[in-house]
N, C-alpha and C. Protein backbone atom coordinates (compact mmCIF):
# COMPACT_ATOMS: atom_id res chain seq x y z
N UNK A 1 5.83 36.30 -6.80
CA UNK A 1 6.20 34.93 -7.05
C UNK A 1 6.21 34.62 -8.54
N UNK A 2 5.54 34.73 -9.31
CA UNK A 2 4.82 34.64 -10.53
C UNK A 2 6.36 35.61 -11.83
N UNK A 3 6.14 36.89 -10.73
CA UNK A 3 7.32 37.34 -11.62
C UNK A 3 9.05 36.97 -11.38
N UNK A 4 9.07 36.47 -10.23
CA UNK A 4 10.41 36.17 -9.92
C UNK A 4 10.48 34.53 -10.89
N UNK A 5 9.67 33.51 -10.99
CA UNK A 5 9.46 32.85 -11.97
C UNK A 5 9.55 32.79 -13.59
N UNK A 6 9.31 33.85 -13.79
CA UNK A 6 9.14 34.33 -15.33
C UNK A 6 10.68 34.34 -15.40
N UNK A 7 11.35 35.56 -14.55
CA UNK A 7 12.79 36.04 -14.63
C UNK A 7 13.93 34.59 -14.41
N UNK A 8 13.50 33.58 -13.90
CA UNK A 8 14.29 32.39 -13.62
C UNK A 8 14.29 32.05 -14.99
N UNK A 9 12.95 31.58 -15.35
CA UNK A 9 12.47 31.09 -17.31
C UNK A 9 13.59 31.60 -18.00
N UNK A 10 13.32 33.33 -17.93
CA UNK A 10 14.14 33.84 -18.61
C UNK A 10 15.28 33.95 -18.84
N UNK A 11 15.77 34.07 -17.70
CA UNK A 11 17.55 33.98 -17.40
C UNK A 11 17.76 32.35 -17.97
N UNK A 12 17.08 31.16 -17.80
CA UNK A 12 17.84 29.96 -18.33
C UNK A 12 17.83 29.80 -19.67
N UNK A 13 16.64 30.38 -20.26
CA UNK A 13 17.24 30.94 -21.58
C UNK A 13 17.91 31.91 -22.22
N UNK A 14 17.60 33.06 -21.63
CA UNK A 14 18.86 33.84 -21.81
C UNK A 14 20.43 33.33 -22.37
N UNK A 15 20.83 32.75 -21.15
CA UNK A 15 22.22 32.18 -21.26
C UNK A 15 22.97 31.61 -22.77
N UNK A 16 21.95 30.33 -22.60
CA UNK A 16 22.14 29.60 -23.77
C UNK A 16 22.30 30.56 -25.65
N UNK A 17 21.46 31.53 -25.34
CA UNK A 17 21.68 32.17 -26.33
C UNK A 17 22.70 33.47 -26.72
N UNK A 18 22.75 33.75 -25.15
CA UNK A 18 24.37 34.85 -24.90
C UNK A 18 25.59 33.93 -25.50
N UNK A 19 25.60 32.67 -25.25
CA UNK A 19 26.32 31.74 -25.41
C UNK A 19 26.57 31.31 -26.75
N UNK A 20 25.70 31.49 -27.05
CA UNK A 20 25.57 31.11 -29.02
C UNK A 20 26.18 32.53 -29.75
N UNK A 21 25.87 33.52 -29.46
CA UNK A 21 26.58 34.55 -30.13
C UNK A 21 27.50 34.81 -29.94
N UNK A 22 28.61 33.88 -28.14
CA UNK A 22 29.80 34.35 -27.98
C UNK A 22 30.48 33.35 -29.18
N UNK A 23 30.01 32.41 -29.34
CA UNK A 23 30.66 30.95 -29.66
C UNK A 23 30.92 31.87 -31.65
N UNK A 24 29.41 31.97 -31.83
CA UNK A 24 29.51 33.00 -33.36
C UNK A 24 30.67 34.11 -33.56
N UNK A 25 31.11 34.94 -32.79
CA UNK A 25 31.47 36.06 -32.59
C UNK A 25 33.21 35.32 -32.85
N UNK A 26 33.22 34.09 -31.55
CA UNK A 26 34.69 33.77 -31.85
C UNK A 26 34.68 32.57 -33.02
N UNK A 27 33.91 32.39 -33.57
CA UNK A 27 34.23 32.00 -35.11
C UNK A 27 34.30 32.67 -35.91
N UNK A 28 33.66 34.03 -35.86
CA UNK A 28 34.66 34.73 -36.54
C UNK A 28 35.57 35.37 -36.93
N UNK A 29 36.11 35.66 -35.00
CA UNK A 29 37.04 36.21 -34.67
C UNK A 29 38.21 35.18 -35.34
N UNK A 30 38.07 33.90 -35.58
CA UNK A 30 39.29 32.78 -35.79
C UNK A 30 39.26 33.15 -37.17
N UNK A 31 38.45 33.14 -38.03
CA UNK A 31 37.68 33.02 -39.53
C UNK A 31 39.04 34.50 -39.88
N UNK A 32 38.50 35.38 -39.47
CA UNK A 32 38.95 37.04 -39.81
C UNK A 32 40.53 36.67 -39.87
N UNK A 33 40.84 35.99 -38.38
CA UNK A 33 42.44 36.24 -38.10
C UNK A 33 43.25 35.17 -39.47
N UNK A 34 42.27 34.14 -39.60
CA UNK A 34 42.65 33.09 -40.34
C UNK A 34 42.76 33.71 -42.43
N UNK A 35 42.60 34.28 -42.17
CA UNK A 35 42.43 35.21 -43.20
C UNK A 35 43.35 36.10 -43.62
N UNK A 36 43.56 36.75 -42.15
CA UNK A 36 44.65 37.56 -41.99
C UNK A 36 46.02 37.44 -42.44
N UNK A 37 46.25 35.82 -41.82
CA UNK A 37 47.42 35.12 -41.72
C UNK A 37 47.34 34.55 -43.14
N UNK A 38 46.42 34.26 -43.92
CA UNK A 38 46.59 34.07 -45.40
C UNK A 38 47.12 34.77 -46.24
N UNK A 39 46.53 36.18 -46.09
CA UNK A 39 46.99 37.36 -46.89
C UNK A 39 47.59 37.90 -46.70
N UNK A 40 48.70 37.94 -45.20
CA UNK A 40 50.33 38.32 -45.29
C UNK A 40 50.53 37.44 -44.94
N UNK A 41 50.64 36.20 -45.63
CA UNK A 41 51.80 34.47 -45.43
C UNK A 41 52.75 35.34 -45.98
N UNK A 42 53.06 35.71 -47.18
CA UNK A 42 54.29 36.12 -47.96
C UNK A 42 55.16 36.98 -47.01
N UNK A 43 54.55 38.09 -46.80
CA UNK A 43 54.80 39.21 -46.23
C UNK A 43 55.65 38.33 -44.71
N UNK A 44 54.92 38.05 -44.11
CA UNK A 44 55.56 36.87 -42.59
C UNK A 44 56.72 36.77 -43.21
N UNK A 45 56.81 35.88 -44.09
CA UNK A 45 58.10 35.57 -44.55
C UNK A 45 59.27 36.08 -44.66
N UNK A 46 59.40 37.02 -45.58
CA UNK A 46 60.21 38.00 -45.47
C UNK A 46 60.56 38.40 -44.70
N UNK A 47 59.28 38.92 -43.96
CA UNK A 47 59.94 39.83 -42.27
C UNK A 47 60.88 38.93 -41.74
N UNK A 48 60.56 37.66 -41.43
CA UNK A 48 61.52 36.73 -40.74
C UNK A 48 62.66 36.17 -41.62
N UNK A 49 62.68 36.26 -42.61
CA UNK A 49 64.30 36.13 -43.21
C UNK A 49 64.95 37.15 -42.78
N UNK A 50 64.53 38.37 -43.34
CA UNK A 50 65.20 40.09 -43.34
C UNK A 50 65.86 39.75 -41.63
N UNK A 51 64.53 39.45 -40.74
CA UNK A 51 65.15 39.64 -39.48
C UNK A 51 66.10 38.98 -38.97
N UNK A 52 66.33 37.47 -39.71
CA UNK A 52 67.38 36.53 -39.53
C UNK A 52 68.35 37.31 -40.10
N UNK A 53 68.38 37.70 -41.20
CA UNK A 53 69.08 38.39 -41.98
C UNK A 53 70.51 39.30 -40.94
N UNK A 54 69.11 40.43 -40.57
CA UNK A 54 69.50 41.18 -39.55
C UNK A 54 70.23 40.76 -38.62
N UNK A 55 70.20 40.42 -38.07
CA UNK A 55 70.67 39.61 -36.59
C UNK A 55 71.86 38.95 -36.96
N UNK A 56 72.09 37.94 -37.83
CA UNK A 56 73.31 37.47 -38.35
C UNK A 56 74.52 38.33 -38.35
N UNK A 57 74.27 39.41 -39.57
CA UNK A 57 74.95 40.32 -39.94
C UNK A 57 75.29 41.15 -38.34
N UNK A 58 74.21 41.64 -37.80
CA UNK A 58 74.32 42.39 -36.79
C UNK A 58 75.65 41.93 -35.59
N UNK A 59 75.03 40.37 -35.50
CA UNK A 59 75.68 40.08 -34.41
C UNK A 59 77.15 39.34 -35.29
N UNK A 60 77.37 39.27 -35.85
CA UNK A 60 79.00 38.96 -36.82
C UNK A 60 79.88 40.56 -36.80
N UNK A 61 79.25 41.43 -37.04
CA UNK A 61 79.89 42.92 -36.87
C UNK A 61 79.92 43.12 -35.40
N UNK A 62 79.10 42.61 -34.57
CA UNK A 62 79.12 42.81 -33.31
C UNK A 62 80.89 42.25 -33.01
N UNK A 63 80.72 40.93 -32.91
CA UNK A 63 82.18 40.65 -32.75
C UNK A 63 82.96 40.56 -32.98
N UNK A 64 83.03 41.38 -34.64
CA UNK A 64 83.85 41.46 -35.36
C UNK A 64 84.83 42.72 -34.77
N UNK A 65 83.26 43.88 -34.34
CA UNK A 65 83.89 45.43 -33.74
C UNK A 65 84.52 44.98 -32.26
N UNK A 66 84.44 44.04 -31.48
CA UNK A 66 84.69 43.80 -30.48
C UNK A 66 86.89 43.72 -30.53
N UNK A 67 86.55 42.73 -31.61
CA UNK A 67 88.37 42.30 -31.56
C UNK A 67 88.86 43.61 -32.20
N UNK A 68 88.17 44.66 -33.18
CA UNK A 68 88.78 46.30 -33.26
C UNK A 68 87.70 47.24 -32.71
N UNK A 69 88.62 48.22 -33.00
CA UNK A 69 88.16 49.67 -32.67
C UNK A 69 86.95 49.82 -33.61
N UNK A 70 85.96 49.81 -33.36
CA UNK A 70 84.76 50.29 -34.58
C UNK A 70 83.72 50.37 -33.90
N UNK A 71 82.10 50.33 -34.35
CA UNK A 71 81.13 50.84 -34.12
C UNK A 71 80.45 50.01 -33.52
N UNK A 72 80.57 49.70 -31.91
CA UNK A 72 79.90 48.42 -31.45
C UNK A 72 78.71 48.98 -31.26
N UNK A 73 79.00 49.95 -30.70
CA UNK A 73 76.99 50.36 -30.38
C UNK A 73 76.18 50.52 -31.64
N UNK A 74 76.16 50.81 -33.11
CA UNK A 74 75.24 50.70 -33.99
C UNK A 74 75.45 49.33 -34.32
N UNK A 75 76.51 48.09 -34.21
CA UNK A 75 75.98 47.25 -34.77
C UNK A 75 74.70 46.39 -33.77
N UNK A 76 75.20 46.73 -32.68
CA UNK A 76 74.54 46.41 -31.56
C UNK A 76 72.97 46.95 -31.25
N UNK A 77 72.86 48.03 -31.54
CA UNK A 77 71.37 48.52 -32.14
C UNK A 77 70.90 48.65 -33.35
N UNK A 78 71.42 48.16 -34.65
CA UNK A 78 70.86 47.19 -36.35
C UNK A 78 70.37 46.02 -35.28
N UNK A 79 70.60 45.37 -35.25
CA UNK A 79 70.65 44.07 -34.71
C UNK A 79 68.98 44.06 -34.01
N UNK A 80 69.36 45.02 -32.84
CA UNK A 80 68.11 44.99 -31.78
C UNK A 80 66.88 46.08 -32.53
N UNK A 81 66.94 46.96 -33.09
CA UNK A 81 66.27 47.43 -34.40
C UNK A 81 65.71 46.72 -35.05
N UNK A 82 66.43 46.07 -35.80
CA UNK A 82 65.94 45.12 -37.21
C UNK A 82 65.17 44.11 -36.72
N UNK A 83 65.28 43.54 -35.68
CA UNK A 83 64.81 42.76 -35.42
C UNK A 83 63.09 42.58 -34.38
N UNK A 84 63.12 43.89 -34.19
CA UNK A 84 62.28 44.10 -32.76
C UNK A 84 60.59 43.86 -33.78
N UNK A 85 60.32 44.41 -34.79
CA UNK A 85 59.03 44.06 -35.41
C UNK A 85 58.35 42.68 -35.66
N UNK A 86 59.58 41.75 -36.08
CA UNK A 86 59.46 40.53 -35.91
C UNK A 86 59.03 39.73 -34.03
N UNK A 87 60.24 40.24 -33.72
CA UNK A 87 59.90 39.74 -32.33
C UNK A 87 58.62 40.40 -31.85
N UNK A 88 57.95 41.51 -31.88
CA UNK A 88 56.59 42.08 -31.64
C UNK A 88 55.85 41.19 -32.43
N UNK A 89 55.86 40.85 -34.04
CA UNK A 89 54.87 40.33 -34.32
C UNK A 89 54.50 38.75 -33.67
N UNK A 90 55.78 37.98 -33.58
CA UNK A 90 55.75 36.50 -32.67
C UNK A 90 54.80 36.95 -31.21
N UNK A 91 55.11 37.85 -30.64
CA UNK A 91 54.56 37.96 -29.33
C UNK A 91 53.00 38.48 -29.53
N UNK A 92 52.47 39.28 -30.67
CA UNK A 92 51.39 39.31 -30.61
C UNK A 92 50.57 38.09 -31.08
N UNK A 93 50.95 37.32 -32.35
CA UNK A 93 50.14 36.24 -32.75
C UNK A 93 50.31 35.09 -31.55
N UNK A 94 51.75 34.68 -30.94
CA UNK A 94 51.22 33.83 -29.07
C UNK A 94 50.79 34.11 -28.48
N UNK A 95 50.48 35.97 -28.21
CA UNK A 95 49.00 36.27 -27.13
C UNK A 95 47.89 36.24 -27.75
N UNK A 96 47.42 36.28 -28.88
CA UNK A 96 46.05 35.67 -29.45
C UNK A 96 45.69 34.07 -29.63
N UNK A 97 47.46 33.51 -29.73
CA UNK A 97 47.01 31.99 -29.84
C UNK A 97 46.86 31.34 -28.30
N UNK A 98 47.19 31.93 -27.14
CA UNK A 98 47.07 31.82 -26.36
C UNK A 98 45.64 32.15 -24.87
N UNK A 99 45.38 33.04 -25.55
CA UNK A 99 43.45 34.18 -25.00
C UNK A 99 42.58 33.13 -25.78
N UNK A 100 42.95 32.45 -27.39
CA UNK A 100 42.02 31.59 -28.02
C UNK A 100 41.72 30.61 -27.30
N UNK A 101 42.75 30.12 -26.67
CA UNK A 101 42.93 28.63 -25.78
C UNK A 101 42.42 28.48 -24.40
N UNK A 102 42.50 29.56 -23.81
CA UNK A 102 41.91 30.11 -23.13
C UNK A 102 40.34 29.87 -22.75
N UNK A 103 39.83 30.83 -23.92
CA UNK A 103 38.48 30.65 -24.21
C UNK A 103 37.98 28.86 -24.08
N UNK A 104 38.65 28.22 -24.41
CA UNK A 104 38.65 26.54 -24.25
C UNK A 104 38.15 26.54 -22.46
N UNK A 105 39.41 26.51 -21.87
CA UNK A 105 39.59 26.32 -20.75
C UNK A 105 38.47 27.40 -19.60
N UNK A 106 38.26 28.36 -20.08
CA UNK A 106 36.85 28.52 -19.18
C UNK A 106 35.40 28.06 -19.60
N UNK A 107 35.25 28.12 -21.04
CA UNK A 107 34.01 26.80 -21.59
C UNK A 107 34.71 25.26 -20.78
N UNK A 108 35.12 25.04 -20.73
CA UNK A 108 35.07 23.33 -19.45
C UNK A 108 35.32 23.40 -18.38
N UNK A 109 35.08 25.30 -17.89
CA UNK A 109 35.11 24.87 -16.29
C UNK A 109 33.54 25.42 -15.91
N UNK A 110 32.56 25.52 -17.16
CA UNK A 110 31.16 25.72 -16.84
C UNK A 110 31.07 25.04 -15.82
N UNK A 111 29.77 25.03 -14.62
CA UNK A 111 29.35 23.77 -13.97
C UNK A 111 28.09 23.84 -14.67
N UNK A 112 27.29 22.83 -15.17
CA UNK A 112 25.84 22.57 -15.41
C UNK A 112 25.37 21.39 -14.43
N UNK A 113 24.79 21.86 -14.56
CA UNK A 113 23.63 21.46 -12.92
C UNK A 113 22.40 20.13 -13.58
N UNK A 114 22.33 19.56 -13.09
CA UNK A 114 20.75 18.70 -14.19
C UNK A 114 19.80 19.59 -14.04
N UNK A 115 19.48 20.68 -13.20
CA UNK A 115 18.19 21.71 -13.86
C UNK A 115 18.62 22.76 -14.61
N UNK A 116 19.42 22.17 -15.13
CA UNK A 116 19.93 23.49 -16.36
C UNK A 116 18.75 22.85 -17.04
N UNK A 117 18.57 23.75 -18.36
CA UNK A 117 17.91 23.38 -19.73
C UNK A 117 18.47 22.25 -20.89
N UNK A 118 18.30 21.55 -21.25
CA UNK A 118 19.21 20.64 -22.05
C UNK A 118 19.40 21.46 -23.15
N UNK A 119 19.09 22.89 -23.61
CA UNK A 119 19.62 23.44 -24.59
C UNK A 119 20.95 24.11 -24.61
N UNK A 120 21.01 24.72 -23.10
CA UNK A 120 22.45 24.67 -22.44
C UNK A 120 23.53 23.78 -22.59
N UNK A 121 23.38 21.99 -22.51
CA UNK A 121 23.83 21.37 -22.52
C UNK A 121 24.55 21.13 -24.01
N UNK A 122 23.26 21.30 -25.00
CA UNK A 122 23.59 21.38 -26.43
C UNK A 122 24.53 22.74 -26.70
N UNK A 123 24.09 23.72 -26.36
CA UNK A 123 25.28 24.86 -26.76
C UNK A 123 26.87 24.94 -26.71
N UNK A 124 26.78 24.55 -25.11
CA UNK A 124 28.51 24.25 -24.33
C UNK A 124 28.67 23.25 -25.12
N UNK A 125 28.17 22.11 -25.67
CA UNK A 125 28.87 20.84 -25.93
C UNK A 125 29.31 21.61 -28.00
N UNK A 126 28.34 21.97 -28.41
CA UNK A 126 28.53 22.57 -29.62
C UNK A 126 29.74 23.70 -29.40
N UNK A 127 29.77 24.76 -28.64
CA UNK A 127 31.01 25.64 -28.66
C UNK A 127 32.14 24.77 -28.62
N UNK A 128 32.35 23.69 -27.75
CA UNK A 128 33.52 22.78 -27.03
C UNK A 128 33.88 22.00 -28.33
N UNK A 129 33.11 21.90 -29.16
CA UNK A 129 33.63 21.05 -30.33
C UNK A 129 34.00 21.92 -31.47
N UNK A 130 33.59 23.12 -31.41
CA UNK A 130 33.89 24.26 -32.37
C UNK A 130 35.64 24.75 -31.80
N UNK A 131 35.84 25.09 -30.31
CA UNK A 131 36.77 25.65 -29.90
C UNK A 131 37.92 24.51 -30.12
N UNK A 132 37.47 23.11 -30.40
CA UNK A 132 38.63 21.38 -30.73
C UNK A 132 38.87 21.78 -32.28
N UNK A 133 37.93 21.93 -32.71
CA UNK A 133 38.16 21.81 -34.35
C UNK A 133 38.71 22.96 -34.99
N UNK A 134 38.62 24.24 -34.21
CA UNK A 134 38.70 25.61 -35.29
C UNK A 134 39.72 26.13 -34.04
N UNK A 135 40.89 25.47 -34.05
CA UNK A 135 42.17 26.17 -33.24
C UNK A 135 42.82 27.34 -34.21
N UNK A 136 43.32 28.57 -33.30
CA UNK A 136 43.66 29.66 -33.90
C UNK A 136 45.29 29.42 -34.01
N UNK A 137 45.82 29.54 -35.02
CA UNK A 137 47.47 29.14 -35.29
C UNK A 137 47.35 30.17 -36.61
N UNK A 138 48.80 31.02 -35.96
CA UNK A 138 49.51 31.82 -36.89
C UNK A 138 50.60 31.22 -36.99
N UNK A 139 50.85 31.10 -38.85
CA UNK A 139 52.17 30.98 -39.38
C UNK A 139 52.65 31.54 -40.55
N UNK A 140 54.35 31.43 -40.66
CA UNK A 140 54.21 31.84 -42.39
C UNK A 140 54.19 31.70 -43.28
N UNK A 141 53.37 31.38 -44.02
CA UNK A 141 52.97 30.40 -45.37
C UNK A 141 52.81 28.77 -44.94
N UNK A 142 52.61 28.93 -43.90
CA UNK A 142 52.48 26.71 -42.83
C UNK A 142 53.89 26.62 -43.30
N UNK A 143 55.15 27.42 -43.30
CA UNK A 143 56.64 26.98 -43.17
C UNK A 143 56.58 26.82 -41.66
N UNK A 144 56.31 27.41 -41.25
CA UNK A 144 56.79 28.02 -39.26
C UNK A 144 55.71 28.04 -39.26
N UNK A 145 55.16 28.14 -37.27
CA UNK A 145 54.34 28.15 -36.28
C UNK A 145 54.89 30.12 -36.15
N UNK A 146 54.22 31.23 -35.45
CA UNK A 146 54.71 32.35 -34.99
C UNK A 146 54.22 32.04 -33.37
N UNK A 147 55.87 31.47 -32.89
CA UNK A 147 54.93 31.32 -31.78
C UNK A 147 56.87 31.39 -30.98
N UNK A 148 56.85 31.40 -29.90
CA UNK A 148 58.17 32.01 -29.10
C UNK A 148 59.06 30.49 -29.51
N UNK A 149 58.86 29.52 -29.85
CA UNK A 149 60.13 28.41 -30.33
C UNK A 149 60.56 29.11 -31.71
N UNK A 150 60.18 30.00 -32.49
CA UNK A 150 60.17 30.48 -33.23
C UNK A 150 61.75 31.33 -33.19
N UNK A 151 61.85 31.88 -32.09
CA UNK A 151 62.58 32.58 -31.55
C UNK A 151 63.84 31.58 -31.26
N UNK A 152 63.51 30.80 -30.70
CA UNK A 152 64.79 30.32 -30.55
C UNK A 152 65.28 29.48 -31.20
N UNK A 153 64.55 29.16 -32.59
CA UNK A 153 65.14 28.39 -33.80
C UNK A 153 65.93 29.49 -34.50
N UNK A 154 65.31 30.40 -34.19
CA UNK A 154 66.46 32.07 -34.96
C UNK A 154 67.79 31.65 -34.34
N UNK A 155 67.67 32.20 -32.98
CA UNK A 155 68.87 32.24 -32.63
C UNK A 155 69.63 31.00 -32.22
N UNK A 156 69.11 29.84 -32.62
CA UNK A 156 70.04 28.96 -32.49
C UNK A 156 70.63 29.01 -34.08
N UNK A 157 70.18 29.14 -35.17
CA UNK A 157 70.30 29.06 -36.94
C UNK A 157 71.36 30.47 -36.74
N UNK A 158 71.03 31.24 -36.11
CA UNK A 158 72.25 32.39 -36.14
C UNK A 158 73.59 32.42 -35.46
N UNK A 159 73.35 31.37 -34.22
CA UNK A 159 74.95 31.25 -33.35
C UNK A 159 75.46 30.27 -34.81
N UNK A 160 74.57 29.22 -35.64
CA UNK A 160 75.20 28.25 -36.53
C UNK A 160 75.74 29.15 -37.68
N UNK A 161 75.54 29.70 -37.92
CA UNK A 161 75.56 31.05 -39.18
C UNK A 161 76.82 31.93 -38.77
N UNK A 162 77.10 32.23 -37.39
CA UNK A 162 78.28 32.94 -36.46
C UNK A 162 79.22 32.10 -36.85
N UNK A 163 79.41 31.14 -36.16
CA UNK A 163 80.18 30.01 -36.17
C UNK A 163 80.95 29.94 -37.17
N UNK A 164 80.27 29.54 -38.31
CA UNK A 164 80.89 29.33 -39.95
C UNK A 164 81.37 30.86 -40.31
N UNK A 165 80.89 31.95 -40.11
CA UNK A 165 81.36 32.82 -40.42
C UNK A 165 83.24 33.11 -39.97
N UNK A 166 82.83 33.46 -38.87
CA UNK A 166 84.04 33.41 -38.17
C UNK A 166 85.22 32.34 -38.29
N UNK A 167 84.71 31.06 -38.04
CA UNK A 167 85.90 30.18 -39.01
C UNK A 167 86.32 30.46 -40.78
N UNK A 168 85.35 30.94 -41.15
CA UNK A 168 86.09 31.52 -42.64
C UNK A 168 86.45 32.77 -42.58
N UNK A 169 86.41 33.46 -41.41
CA UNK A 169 87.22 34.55 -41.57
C UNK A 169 88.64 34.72 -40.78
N UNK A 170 89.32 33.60 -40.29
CA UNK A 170 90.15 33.68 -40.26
C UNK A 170 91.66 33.64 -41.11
N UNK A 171 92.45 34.46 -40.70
CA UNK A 171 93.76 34.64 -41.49
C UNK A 171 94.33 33.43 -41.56
């Protein structure tokens, strides 16, 4: 009896403090990434011009080779090439900004009980205001979000970029 008691003690403190080092761990998991995204802002950049870049060009030779005889399949893979690192990097920084958010949404589906410990109560309520205030967002240089609208501001800026092309290249 005595020891199954102790182990209850223990386990309700336990928690609270498993809890404090997860809450630590993902501040600095945000801290590190936030860091990350500081020290290639520039670098982001580029990649996503080059890849606009890419894609433009790509897909203008695309239909350019279409109305002749020429090289549809390499312009057609420049295009999906040049572009695929960018599109990998958007999809990895929305599955981290997304697992971050996450982490939100199973901290508020705790249940606490009134015989929890009120230090419990203090921890969850301290993580819950850490996980409001210290949201994880990748961008490049705070021009853009890297996040999948990202994607389709490309390719809508590139059908606009098609467009004009092709009307000035007519005879």
């Amino acid at each position: 009896m005595i020891k199954h008691d102790f182990q209850t003690i223990y386990e309700r403190h336990s928690f609270p403090r498993k809890l404090r080092k997860i809450a630590t761990i993902h501040g600095a998991l945000c801290e590190a990434a936030s860091n990350i995204n500081q020290a290639f802002s520039f670098n982001i950049v580029l990649e996503v011009i080059y890849a606009f870049s890419i894609m433009t060009c790509a897909a203008y030779y695309l239909i350019y080779d279409l109305k002749s005889t020429g090289l549809l399949w390499y312009s057609f893979n420049w295009g999906i090439i040049g572009s695929m690192d960018t599109l990998y990097m958007i999809w990895a920084c929305s599955l981290a900004e997304h697992e971050a958010w996450l982490t939100g949404k199973i901290i508020h589906k705790l249940n606490v009980s009134e015989t929890d410990t009120p230090l419990l109560n203090k921890v969850i309520q301290e993580f819950s205001l850490q996980l409001q205030y210290e949201k994880l967002e990748f961008t490049g240089a705070g021009l853009f979000r890297l996040d999948p609208t990202l994607i389709r501001s490309i390719a809508g800026t590139v059908t606009t970029y098609l467009i004009v092309l092709i009307q000035f290249n007519k005879p």
